[in-house]
Protein backbone atom coordinates (compact mmCIF):
# COMPACT_ATOMS: atom_id res chain seq x y z
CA UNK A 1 56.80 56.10 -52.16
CA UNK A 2 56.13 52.61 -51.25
CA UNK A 3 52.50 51.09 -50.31
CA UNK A 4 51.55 48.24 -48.22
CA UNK A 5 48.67 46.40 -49.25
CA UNK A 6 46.67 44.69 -46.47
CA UNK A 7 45.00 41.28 -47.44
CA UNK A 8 42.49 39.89 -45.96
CA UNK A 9 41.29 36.18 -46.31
CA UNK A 10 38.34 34.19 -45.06
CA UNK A 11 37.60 30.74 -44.18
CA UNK A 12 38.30 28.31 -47.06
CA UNK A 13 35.33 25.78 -47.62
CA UNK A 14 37.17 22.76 -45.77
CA UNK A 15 37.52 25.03 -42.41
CA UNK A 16 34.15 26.06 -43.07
CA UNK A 17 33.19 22.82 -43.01
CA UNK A 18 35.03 21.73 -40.15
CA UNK A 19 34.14 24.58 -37.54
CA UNK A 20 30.34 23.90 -38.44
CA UNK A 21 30.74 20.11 -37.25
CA UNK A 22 32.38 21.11 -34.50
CA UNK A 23 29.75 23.32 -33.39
CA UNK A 24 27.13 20.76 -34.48
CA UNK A 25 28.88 17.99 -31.99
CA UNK A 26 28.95 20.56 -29.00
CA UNK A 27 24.89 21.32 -29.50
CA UNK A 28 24.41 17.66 -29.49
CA UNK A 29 26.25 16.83 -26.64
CA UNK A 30 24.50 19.96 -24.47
CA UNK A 31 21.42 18.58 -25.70
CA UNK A 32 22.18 14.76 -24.72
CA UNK A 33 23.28 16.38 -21.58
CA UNK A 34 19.93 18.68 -20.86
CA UNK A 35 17.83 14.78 -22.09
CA UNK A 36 19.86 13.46 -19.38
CA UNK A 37 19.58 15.81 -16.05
CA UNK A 38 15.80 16.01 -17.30
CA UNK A 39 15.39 12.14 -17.66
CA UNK A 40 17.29 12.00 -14.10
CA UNK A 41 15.36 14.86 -12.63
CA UNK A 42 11.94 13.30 -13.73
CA UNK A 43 13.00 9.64 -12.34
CA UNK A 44 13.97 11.31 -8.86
CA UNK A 45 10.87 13.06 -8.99
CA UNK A 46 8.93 10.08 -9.63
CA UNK A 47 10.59 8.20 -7.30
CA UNK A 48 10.85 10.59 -4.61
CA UNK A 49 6.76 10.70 -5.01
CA UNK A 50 6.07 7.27 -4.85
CA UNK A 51 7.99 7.04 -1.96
CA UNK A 52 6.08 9.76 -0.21
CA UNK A 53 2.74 8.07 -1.34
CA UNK A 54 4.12 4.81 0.39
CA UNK A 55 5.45 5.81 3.53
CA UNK A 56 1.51 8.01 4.34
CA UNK A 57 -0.35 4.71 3.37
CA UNK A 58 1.53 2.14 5.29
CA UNK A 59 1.86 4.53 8.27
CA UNK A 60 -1.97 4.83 7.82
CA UNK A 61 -2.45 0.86 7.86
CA UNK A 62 -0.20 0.69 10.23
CA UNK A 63 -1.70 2.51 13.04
CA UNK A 64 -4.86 1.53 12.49
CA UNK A 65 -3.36 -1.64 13.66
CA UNK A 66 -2.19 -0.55 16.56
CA UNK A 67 -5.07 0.87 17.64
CA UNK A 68 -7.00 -2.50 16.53
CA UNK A 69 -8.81 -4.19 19.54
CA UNK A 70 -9.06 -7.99 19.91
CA UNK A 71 -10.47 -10.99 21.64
CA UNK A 72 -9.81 -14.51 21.44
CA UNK A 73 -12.87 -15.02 19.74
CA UNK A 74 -12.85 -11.81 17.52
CA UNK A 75 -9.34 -11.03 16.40
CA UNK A 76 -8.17 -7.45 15.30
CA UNK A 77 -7.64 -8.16 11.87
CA UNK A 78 -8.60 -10.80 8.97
CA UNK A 79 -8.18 -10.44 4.84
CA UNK A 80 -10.63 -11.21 2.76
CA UNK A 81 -9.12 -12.41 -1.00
CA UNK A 82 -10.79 -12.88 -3.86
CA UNK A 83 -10.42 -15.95 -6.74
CA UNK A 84 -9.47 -15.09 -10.27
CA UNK A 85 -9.57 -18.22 -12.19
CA UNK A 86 -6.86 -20.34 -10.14
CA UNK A 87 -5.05 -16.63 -9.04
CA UNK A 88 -5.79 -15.69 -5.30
CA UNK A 89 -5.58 -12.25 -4.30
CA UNK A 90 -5.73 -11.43 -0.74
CA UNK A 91 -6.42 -7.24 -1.32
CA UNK A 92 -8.52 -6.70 1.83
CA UNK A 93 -7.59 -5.81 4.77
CA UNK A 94 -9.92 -5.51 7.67
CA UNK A 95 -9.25 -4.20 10.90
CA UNK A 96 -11.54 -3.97 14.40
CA UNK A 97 -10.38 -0.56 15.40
CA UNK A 98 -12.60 1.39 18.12
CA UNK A 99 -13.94 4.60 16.91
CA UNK A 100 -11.07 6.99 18.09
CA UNK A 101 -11.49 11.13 18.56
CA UNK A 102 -9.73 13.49 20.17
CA UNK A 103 -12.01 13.62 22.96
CA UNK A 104 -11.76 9.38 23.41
CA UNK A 105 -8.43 8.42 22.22
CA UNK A 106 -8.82 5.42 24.54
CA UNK A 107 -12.14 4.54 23.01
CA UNK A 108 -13.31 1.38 23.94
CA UNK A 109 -15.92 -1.00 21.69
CA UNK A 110 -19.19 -1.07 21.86
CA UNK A 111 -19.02 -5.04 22.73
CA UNK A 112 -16.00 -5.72 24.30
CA UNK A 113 -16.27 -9.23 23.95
CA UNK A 114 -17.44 -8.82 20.24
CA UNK A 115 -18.48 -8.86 17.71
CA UNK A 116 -17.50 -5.05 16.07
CA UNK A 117 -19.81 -2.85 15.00
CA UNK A 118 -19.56 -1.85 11.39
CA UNK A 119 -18.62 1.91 12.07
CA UNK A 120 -15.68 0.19 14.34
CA UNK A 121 -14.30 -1.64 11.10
CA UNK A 122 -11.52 0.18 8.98
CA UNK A 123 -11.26 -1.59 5.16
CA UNK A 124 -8.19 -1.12 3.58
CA UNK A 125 -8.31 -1.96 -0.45
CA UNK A 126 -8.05 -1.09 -4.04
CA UNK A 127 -10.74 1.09 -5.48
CA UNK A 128 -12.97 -1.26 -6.83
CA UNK A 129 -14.05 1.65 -9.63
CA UNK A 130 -10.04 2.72 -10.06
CA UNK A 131 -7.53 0.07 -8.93
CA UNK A 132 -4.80 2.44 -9.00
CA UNK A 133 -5.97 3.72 -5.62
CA UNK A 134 -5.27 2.82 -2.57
CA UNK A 135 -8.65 3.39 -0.27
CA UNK A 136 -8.89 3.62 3.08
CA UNK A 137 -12.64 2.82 3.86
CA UNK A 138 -15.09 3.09 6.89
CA UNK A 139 -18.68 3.47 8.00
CA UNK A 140 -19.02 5.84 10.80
CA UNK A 141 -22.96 6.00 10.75
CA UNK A 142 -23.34 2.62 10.16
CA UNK A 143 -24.21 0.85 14.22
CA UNK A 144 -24.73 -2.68 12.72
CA UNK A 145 -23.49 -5.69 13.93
CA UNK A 146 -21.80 -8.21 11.93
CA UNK A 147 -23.26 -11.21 13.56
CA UNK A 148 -20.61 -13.81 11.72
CA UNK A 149 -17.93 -13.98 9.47
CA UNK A 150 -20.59 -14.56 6.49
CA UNK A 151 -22.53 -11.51 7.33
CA UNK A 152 -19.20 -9.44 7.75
CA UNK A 153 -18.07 -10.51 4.25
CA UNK A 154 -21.42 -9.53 2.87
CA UNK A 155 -21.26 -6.17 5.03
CA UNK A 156 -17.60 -5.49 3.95
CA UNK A 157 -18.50 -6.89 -0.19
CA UNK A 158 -21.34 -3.77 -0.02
CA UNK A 159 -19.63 -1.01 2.31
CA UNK A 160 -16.34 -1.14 -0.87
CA UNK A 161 -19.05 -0.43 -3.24
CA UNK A 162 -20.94 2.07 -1.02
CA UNK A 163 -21.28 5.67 -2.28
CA UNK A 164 -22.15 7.11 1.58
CA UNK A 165 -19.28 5.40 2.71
CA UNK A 166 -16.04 7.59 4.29
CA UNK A 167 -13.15 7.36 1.83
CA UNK A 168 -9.56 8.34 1.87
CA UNK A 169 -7.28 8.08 -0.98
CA UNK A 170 -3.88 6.60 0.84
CA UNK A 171 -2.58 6.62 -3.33
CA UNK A 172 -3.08 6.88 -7.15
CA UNK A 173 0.02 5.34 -7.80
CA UNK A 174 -0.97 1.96 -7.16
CA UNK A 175 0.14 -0.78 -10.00
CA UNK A 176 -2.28 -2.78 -11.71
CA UNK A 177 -2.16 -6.09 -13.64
CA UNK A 178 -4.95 -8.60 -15.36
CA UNK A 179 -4.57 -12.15 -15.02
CA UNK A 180 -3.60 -13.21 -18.53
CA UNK A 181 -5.70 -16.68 -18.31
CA UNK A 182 -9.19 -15.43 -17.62
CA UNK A 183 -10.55 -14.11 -20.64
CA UNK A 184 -11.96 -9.93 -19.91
CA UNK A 185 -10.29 -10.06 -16.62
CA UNK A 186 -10.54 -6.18 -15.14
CA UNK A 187 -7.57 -4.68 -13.55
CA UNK A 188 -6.55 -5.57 -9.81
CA UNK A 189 -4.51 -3.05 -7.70
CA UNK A 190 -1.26 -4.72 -6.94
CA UNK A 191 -1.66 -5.26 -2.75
CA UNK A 192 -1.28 -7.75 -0.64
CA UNK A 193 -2.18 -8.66 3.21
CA UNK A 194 -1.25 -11.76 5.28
CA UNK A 195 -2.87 -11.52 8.90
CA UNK A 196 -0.96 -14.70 11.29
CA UNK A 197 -2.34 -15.51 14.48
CA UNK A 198 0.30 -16.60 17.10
CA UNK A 199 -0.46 -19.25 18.64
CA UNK A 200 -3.37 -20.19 16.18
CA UNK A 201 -6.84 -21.15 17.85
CA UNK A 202 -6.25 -24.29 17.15
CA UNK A 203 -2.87 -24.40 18.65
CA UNK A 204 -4.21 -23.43 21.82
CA UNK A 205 -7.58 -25.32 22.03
CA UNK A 206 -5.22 -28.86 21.04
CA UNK A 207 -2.57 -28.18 22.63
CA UNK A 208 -1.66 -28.82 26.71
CA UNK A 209 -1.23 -25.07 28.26
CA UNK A 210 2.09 -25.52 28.97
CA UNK A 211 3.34 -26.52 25.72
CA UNK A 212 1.69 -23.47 23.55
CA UNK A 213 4.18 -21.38 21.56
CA UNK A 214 2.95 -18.42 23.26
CA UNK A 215 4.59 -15.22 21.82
CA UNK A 216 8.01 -14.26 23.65
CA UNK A 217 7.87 -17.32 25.76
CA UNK A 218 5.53 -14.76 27.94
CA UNK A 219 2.82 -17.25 29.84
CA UNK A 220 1.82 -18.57 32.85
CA UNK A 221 -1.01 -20.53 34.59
CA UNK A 222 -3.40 -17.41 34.09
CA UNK A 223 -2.91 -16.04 30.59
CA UNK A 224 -0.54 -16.30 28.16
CA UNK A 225 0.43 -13.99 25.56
CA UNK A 226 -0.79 -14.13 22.05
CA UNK A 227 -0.30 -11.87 18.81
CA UNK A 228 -2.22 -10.99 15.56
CA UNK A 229 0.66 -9.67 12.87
CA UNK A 230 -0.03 -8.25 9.76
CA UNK A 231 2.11 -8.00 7.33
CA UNK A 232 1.58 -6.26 3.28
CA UNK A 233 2.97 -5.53 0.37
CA UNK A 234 1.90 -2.78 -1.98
CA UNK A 235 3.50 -1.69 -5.14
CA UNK A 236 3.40 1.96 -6.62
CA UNK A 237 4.14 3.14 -9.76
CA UNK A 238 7.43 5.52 -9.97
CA UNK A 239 5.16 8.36 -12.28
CA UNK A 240 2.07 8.44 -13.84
CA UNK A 241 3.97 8.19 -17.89
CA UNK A 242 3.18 4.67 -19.30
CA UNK A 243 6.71 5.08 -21.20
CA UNK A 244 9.34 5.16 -18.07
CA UNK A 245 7.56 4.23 -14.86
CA UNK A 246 8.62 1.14 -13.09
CA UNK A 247 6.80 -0.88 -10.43
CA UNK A 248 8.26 0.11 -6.88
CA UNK A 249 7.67 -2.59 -3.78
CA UNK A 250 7.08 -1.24 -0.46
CA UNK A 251 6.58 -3.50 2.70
CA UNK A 252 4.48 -2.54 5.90
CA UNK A 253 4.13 -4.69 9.82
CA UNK A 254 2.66 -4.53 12.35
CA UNK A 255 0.91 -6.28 15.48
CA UNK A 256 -1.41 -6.22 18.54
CA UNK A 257 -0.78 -8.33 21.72
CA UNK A 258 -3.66 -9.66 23.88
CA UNK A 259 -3.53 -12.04 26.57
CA UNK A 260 -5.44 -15.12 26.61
CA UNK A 261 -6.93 -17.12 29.57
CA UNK A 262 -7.09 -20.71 30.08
């Protein structure tokens, strides 16, 4: 009688060795790979809110724009910018907008020749307590006139620091930066309005009727047609994490035609 003996043998040390490194490289890469889509996932994200953020506050400037009401003596919209050592920083927009409802949306101004009352004045700006939002600013109790530019400065300085004033958050994304010369200088929400006036005042009041850039060529000898544009810039962050966010740049325009009379 014969017998067959059955051996059976294990991994050696070396293969040991060498299946645990493989298995060690494949972990590592699934975990690079997980880092990744969650990195990717989280810039998207961050991105994709930002750009959400941007598109409700310029859309919000925007209109208010269009629904701004001007005179040749009392134009739609103006920016008021502030001086940090030799740094200007034009971060206030102001726009003459008639109070509109769903009952008026046709509303007309109090003084249609001007000036606005303050509850007919929309502020756009940074929060002056958190410049990483974007405000959107009115005064709808508030029937006083601004009798001049000085007094509407003053009006506009106290109504950004008023507690009974209406405010809408447009963003919390906004950037923020100090200017690096001024010694203490607090952080300034990273906006910017330009307001143009076509043909400028002074264009017209100089200038022979006939030979005014009016806007589109469109003018003859009883009015001729004129345009306030504004134009911004503001710049969001992509998420609220100090360690990957990037500064995004988002760009808004828009205008209001009146006709002026010689």
């Amino acid at each position: 009688m014969s017998h067959t003996t059955s051996t059976r043998r294990g991994f050696t040390l070396p293969e040991l060795m060498m299946s645990m490194a493989i298995m060690g490289m494949i972990v590592a890469s699934l975990m690079a790979m997980g880092d990744a889509v969650y990195v990717s996932s989280e810039y998207s994200l961050g991105r994709s809110h930002a750009s959400e953020q941007s598109r409700i506050a310029v859309s919000r400037i925007e209109r208010a724009v269009h629904e701004a009401y001007t005179t040749p003596s009392f134009p739609s919209a103006g920016v008021m910018s502030t001086m940090v050592g030799s740094w200007r920083f034009p971060d206030t927009l102001i726009v003459w907008r008639p109070r509109v409802t769903p009952s008026t949306p046709d509303a007309e101004p109090f003084n249609a020749d001007g000036p606005p009352r303050m509850n007919e004045i929309v502020v756009f700006c940074p929060n002056p307590d958190d410049p990483s939002e974007l405000l959107e600013i009115t005064a709808a109790d508030d029937n006083t006139t601004a009798l001049n530019v000085a007094t509407l400065a003053t009006s506009i300085a106290a109504l950004k620091e008023s507690d009974d004033a209406d405010r809408v958050v447009l963003s919390d994304l906004l950037c923020t930066g100090t200017v690096s010369e001024v010694a203490d200088s607090r952080a300034r929400g990273r906006v910017r309005f330009e307001v143009v006036q076509r043909p400028s005042s002074s264009e017209i009041a100089s200038t022979d009727w006939d030979d005014v850039a009016w806007v589109q060529g469109v003018a003859s000898d009883q009015f001729g047609l004129a345009q306030i544009w504004v134009r911004f810039e503001l710049q969001l962050w992509s998420t609220d994490s100090e360690d990957s966010r990037e500064a995004l740049p988002f760009f808004g325009s828009a205008a209001v035609y009146y006709k002026v009379e010689p």
